[in-house]
PDB file of N, CA and C in Angstrom:
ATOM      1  N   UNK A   1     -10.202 -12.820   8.132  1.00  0.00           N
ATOM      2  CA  UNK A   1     -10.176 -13.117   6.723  1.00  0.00           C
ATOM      3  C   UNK A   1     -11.517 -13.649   6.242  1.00  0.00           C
ATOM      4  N   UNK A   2     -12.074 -14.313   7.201  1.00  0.00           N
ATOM      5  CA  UNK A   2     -13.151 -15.075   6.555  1.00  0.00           C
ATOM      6  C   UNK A   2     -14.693 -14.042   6.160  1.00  0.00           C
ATOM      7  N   UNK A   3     -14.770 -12.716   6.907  1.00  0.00           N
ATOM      8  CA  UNK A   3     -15.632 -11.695   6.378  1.00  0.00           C
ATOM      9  C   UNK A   3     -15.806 -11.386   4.809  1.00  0.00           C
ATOM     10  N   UNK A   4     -14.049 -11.522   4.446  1.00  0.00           N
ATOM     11  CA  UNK A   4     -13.706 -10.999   2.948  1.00  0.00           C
ATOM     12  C   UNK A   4     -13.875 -12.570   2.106  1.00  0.00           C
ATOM     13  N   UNK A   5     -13.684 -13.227   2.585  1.00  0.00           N
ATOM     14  CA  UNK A   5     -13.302 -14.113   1.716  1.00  0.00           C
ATOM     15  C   UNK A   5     -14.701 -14.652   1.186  1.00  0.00           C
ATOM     16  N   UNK A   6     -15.676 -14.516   2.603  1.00  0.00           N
ATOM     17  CA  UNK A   6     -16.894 -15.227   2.055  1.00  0.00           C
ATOM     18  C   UNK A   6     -17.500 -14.215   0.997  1.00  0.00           C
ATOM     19  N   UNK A   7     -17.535 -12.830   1.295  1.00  0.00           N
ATOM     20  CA  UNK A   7     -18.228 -12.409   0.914  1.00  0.00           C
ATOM     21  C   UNK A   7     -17.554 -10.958  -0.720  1.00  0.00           C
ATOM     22  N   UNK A   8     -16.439 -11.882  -1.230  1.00  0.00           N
ATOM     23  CA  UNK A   8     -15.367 -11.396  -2.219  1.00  0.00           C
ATOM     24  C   UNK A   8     -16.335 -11.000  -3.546  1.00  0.00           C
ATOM     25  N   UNK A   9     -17.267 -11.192  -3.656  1.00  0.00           N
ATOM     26  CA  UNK A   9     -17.784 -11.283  -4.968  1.00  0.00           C
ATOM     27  C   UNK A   9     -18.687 -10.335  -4.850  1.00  0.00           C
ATOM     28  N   UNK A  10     -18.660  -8.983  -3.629  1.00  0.00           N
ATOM     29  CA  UNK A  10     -19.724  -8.310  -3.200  1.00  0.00           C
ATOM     30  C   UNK A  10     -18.724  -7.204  -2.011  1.00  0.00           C
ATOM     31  N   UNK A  11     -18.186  -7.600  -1.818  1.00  0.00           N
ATOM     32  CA  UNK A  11     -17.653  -6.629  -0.513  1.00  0.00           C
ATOM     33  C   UNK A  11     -16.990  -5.597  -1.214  1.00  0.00           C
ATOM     34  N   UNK A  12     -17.209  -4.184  -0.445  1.00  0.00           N
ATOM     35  CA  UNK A  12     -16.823  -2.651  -0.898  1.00  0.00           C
ATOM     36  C   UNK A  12     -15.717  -2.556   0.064  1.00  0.00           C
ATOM     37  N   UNK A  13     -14.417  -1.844  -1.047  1.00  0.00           N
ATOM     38  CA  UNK A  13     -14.000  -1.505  -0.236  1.00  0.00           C
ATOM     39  C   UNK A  13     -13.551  -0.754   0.993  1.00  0.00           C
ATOM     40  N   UNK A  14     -14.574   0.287   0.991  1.00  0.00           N
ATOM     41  CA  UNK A  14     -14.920   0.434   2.616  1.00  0.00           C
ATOM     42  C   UNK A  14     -15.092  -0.342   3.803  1.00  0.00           C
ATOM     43  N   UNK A  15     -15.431  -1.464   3.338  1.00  0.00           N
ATOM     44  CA  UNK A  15     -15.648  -2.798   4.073  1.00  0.00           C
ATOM     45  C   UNK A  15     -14.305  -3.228   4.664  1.00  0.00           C
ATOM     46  N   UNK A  16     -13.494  -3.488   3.588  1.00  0.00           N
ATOM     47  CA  UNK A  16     -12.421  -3.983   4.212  1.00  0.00           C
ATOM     48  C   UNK A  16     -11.449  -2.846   4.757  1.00  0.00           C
ATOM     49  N   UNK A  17     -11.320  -1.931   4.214  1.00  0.00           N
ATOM     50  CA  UNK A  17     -10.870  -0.793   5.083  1.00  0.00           C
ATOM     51  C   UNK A  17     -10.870  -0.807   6.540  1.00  0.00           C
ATOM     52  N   UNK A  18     -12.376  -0.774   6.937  1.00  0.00           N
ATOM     53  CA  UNK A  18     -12.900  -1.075   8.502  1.00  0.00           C
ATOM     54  C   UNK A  18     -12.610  -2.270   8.898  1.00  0.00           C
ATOM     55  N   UNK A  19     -12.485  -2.925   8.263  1.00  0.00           N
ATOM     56  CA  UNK A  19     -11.690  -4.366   8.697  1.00  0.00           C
ATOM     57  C   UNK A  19      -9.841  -4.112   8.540  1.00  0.00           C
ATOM     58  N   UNK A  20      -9.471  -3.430   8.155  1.00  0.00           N
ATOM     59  CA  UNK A  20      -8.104  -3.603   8.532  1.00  0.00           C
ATOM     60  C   UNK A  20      -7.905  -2.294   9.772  1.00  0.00           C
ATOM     61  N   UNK A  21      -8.520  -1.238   9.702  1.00  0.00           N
ATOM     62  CA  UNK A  21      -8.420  -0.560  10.668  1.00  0.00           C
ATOM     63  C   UNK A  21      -8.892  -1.378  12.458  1.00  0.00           C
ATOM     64  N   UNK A  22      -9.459  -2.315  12.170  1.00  0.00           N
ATOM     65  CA  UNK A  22      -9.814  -2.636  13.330  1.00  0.00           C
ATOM     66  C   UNK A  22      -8.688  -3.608  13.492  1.00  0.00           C
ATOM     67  N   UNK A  23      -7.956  -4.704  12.900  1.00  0.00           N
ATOM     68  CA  UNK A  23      -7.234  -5.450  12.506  1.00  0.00           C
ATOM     69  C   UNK A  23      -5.719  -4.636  13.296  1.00  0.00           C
ATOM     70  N   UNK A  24      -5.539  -3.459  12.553  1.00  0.00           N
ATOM     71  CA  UNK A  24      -4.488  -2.826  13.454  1.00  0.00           C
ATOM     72  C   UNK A  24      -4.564  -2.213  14.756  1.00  0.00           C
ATOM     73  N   UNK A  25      -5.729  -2.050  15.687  1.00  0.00           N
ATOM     74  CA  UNK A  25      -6.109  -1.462  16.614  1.00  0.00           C
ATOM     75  C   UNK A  25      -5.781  -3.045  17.598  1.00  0.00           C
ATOM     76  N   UNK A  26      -6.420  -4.547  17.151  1.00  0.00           N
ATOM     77  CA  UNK A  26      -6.000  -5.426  17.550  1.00  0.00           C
ATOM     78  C   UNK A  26      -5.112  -5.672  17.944  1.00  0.00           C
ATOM     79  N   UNK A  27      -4.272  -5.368  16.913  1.00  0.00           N
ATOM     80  CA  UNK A  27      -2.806  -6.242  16.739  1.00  0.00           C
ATOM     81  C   UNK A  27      -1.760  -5.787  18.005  1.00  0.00           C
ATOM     82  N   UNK A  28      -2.360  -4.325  17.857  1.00  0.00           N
ATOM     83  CA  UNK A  28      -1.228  -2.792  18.498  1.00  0.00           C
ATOM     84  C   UNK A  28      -1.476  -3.678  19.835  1.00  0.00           C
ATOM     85  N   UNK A  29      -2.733  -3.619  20.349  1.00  0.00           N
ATOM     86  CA  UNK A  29      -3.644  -4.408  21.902  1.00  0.00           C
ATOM     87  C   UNK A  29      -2.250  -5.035  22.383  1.00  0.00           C
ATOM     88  N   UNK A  30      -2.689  -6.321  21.306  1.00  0.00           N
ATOM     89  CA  UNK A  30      -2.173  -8.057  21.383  1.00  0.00           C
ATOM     90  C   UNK A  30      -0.500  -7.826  21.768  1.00  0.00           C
ATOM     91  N   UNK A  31       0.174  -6.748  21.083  1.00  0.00           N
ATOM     92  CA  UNK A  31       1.402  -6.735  21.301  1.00  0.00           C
ATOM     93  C   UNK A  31       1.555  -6.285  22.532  1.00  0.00           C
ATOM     94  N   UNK A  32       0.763  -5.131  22.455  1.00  0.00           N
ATOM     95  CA  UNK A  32       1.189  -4.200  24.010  1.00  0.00           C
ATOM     96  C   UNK A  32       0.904  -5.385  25.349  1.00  0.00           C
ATOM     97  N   UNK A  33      -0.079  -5.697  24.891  1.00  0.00           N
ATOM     98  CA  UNK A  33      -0.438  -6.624  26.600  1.00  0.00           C
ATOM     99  C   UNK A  33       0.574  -7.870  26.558  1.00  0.00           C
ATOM    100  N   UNK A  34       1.039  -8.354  25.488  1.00  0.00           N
ATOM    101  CA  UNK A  34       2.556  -8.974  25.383  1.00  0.00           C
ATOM    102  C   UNK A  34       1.522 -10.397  25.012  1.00  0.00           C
ATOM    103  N   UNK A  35       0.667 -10.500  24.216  1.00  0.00           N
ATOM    104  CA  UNK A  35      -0.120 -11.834  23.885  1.00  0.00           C
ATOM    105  C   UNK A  35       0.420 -12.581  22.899  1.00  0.00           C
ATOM    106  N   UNK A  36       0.992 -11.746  21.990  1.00  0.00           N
ATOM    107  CA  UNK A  36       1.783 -11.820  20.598  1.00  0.00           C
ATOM    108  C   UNK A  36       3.308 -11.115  20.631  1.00  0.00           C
ATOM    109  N   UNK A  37       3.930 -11.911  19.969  1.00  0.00           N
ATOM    110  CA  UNK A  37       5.490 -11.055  20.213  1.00  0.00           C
ATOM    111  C   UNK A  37       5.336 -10.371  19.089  1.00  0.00           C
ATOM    112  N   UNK A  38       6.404  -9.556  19.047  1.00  0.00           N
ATOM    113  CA  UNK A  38       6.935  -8.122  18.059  1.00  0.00           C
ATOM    114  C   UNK A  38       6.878  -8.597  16.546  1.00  0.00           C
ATOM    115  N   UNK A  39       7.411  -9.888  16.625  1.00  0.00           N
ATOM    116  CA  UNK A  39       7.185 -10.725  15.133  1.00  0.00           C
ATOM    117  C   UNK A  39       6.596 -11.167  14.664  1.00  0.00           C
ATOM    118  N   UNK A  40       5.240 -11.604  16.042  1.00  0.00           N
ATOM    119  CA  UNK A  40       3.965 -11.869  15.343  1.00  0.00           C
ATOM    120  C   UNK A  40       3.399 -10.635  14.717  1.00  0.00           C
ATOM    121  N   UNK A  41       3.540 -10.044  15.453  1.00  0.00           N
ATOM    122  CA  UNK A  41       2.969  -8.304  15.387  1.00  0.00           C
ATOM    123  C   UNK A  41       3.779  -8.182  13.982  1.00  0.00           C
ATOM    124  N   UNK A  42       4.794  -8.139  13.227  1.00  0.00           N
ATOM    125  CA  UNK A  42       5.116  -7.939  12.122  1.00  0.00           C
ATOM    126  C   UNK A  42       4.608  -8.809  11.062  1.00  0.00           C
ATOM    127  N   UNK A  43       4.656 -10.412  11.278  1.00  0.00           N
ATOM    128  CA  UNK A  43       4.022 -11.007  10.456  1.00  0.00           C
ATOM    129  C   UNK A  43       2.641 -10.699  10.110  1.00  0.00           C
ATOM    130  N   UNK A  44       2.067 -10.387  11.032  1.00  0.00           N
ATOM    131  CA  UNK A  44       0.296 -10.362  10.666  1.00  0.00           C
ATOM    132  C   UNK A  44      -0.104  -8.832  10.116  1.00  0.00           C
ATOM    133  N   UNK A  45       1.179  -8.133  10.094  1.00  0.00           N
ATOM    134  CA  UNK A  45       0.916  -6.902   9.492  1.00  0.00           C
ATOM    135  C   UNK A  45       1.265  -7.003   7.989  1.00  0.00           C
ATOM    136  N   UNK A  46       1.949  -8.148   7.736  1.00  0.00           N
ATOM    137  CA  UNK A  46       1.653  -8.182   6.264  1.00  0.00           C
ATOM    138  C   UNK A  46       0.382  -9.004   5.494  1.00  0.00           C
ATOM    139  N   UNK A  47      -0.565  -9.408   6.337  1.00  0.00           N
ATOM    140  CA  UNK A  47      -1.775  -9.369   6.409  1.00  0.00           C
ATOM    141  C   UNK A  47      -3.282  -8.440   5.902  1.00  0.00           C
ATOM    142  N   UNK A  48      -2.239  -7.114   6.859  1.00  0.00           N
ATOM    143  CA  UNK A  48      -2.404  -6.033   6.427  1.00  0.00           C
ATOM    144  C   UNK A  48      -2.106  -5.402   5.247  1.00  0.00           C
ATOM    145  N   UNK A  49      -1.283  -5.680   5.124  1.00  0.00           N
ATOM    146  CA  UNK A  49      -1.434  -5.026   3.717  1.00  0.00           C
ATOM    147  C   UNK A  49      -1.454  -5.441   2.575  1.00  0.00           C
ATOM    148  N   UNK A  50      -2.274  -6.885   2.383  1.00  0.00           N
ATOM    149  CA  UNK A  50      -2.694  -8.097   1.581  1.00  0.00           C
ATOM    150  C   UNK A  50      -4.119  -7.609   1.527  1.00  0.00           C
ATOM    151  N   UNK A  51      -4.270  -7.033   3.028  1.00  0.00           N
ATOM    152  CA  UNK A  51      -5.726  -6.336   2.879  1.00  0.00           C
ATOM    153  C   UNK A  51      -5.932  -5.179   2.231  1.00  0.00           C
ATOM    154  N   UNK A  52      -5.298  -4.494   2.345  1.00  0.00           N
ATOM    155  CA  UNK A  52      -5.031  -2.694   1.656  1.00  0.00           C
ATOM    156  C   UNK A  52      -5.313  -2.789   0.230  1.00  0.00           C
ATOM    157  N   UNK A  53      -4.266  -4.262  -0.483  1.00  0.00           N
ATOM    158  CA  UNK A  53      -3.882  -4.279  -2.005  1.00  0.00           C
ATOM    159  C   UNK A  53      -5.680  -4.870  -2.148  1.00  0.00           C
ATOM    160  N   UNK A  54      -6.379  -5.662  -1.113  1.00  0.00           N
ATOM    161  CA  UNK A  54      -7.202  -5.911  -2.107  1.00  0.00           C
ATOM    162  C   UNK A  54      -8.238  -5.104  -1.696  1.00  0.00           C
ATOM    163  N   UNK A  55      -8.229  -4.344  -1.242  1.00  0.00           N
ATOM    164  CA  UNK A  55      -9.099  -2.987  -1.166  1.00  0.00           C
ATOM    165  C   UNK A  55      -8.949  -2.126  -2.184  1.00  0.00           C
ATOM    166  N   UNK A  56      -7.951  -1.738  -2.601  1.00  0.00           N
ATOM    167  CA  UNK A  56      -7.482  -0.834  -3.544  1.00  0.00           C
ATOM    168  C   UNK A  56      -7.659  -1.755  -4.936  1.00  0.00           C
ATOM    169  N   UNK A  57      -7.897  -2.910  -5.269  1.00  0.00           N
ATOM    170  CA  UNK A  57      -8.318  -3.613  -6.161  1.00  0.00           C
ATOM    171  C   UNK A  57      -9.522  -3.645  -6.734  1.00  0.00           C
ATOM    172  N   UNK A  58     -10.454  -3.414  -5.380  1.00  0.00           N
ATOM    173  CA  UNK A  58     -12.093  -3.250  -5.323  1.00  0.00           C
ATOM    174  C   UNK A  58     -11.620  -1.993  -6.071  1.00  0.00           C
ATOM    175  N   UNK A  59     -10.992  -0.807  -5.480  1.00  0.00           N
ATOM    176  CA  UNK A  59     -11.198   0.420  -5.987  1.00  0.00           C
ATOM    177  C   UNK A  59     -11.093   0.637  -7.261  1.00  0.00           C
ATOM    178  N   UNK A  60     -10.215  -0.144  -8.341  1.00  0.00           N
ATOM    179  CA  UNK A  60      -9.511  -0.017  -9.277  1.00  0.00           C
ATOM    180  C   UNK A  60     -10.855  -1.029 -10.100  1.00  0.00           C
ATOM    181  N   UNK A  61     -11.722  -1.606  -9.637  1.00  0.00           N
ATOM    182  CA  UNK A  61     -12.748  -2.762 -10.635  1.00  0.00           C
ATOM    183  C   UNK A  61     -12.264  -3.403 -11.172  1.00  0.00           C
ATOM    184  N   UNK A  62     -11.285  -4.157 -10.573  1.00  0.00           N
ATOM    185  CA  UNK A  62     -10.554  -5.534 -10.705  1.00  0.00           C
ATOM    186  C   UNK A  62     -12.001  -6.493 -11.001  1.00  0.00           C
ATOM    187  N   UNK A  63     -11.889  -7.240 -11.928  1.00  0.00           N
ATOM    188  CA  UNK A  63     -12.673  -8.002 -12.054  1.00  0.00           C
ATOM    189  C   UNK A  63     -12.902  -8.917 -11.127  1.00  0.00           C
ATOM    190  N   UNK A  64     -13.848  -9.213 -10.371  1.00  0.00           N
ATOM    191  CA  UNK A  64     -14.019 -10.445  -9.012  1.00  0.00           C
ATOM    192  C   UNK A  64     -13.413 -11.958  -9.143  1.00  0.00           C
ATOM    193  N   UNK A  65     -13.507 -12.478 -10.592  1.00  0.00           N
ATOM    194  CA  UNK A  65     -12.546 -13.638 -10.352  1.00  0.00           C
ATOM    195  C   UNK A  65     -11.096 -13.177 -10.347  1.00  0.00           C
ATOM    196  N   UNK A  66     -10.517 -12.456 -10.274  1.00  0.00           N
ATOM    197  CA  UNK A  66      -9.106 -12.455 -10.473  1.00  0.00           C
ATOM    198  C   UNK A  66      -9.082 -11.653  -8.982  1.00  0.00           C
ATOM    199  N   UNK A  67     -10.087 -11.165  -8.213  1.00  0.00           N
ATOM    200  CA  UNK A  67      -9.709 -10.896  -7.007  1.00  0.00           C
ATOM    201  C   UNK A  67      -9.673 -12.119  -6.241  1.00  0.00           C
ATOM    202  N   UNK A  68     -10.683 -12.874  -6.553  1.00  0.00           N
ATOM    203  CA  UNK A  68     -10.977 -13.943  -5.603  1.00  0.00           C
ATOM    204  C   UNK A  68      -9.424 -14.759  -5.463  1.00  0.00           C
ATOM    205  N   UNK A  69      -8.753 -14.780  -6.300  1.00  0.00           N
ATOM    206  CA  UNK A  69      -7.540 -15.180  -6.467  1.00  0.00           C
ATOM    207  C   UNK A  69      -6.402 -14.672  -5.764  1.00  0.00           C
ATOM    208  N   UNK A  70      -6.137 -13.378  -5.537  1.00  0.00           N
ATOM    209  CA  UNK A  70      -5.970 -12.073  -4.740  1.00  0.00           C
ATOM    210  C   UNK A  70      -6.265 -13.163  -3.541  1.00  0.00           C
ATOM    211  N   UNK A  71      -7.494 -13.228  -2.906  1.00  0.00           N
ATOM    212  CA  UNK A  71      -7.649 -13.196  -2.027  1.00  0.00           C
ATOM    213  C   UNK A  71      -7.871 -14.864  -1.459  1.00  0.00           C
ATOM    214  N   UNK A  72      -7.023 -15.440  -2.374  1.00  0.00           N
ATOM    215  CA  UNK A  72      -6.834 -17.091  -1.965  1.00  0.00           C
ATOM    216  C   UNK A  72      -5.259 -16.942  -1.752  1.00  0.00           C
ATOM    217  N   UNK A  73      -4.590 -16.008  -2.267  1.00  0.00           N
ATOM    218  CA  UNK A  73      -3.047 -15.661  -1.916  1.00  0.00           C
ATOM    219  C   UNK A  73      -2.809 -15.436  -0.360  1.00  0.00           C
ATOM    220  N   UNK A  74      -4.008 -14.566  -0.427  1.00  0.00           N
ATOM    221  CA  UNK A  74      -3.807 -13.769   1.405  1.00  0.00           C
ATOM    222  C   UNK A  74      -4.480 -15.116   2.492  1.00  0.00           C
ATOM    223  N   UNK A  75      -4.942 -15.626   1.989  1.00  0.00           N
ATOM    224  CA  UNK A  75      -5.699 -16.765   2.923  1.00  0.00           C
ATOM    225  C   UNK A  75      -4.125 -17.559   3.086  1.00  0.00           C
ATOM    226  N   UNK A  76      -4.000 -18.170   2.183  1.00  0.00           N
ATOM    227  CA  UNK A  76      -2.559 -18.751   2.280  1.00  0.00           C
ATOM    228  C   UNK A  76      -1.117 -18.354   2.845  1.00  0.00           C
ATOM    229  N   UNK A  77      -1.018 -17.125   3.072  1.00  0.00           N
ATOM    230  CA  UNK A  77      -0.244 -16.064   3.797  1.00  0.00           C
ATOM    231  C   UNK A  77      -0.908 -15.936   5.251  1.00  0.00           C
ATOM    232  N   UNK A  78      -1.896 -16.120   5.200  1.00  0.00           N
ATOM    233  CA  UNK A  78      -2.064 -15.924   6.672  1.00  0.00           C
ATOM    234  C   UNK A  78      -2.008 -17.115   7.813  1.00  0.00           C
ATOM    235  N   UNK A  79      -2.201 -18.388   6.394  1.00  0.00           N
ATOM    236  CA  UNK A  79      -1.962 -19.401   7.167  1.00  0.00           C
ATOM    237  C   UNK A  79      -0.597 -19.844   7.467  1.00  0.00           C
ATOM    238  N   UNK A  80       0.225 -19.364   6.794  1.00  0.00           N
ATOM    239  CA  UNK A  80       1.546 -19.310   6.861  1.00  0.00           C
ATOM    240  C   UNK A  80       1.885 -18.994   8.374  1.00  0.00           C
ATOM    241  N   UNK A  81       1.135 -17.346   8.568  1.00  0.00           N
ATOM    242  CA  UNK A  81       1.634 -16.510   9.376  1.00  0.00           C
ATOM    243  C   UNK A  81       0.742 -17.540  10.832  1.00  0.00           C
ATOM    244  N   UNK A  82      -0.088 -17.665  10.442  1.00  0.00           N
ATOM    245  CA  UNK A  82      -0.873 -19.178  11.585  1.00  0.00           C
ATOM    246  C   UNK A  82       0.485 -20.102  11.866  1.00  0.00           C
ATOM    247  N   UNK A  83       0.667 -21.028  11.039  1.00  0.00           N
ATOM    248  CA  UNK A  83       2.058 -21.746  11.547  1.00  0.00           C
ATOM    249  C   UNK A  83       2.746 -21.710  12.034  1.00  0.00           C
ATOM    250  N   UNK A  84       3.806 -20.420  11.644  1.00  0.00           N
ATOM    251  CA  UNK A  84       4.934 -19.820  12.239  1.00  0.00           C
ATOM    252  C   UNK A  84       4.240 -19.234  13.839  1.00  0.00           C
ATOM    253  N   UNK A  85       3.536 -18.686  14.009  1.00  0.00           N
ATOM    254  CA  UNK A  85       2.977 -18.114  15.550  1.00  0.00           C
ATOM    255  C   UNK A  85       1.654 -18.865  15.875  1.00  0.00           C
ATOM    256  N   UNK A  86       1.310 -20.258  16.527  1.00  0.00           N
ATOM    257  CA  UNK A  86       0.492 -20.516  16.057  1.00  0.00           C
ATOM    258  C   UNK A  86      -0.400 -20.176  17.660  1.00  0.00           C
ATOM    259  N   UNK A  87      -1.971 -20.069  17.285  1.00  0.00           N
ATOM    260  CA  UNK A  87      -2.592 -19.329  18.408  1.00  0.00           C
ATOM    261  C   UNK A  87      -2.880 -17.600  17.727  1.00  0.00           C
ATOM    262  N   UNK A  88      -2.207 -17.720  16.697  1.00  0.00           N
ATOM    263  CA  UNK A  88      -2.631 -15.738  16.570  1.00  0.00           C
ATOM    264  C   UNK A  88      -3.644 -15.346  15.954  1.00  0.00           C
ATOM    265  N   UNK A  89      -3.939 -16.467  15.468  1.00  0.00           N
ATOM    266  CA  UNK A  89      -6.129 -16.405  14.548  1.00  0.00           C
ATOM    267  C   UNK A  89      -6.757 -16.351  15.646  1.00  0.00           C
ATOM    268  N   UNK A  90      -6.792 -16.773  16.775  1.00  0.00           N
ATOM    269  CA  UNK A  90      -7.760 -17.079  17.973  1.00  0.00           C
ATOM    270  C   UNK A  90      -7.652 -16.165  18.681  1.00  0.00           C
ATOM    271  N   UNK A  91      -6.810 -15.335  18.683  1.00  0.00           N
ATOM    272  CA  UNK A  91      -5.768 -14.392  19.674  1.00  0.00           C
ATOM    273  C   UNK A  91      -6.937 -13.093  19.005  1.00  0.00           C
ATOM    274  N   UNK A  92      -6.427 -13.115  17.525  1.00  0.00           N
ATOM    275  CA  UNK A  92      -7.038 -11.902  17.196  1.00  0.00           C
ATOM    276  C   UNK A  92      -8.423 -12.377  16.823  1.00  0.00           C
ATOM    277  N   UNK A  93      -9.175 -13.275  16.437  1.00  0.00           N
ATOM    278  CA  UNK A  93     -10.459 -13.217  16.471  1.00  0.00           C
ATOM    279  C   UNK A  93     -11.182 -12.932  17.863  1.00  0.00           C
ATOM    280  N   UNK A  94     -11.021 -13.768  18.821  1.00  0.00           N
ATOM    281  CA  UNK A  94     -11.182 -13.281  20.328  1.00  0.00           C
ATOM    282  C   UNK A  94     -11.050 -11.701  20.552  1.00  0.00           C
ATOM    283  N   UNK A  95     -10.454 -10.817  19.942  1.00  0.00           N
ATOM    284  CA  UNK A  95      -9.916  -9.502  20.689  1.00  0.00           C
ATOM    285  C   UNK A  95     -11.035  -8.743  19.861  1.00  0.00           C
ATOM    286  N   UNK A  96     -11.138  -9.506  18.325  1.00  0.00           N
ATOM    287  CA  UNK A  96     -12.314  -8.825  17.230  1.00  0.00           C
ATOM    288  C   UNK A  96     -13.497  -9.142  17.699  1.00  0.00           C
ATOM    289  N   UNK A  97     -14.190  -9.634  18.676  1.00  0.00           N
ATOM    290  CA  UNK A  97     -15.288  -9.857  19.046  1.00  0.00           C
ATOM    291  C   UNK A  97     -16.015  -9.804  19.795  1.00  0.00           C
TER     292      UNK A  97
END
């Protein structure tokens, strides 16, 4: 999250595209090797597609403050999804790097 978030007032969405495609290549990993259960693996896929909407937002020239907003929703959703499974930011930043 923190790629998009820092850089919301400027990032294409091609950008985040490649960031959710890699995001699901992770996730698929994390489940298969059994790092994350099936529900983490579901929770953080709506992650995914917090990412999609604000990709397709870039696409549409959503004005940047009302994305940035967009994208204080998904920060907050993900910390959610942090709580409930906690260890799965580290899990998947580690696997992204």
């Amino acid at each position: 999250m923190a790629p998009i978030s820092k850089s919301i007032s400027s990032i294409e969405s091609t950008s985040v595209r490649s960031l959710i495609e890699s995001l699901a290549n992770v996730l698929d990993m994390l489940r298969a090797d059994g790092t994350i259960t099936n529900d983490a693996y579901l929770d953080a896929g709506s992650i995914q597609g917090g990412m999609m909407m604000i990709a397709n937002l870039i696409d549409a020239g959503i004005d940047r403050n009302e994305l940035a907003e967009h994208m204080s929703a998904l920060v907050s959703r993900s910390q959610r999804v942090e709580q409930a499974h906690p260890g799965i930011s580290s899990s998947i930043e580690s696997a992204l790097s």
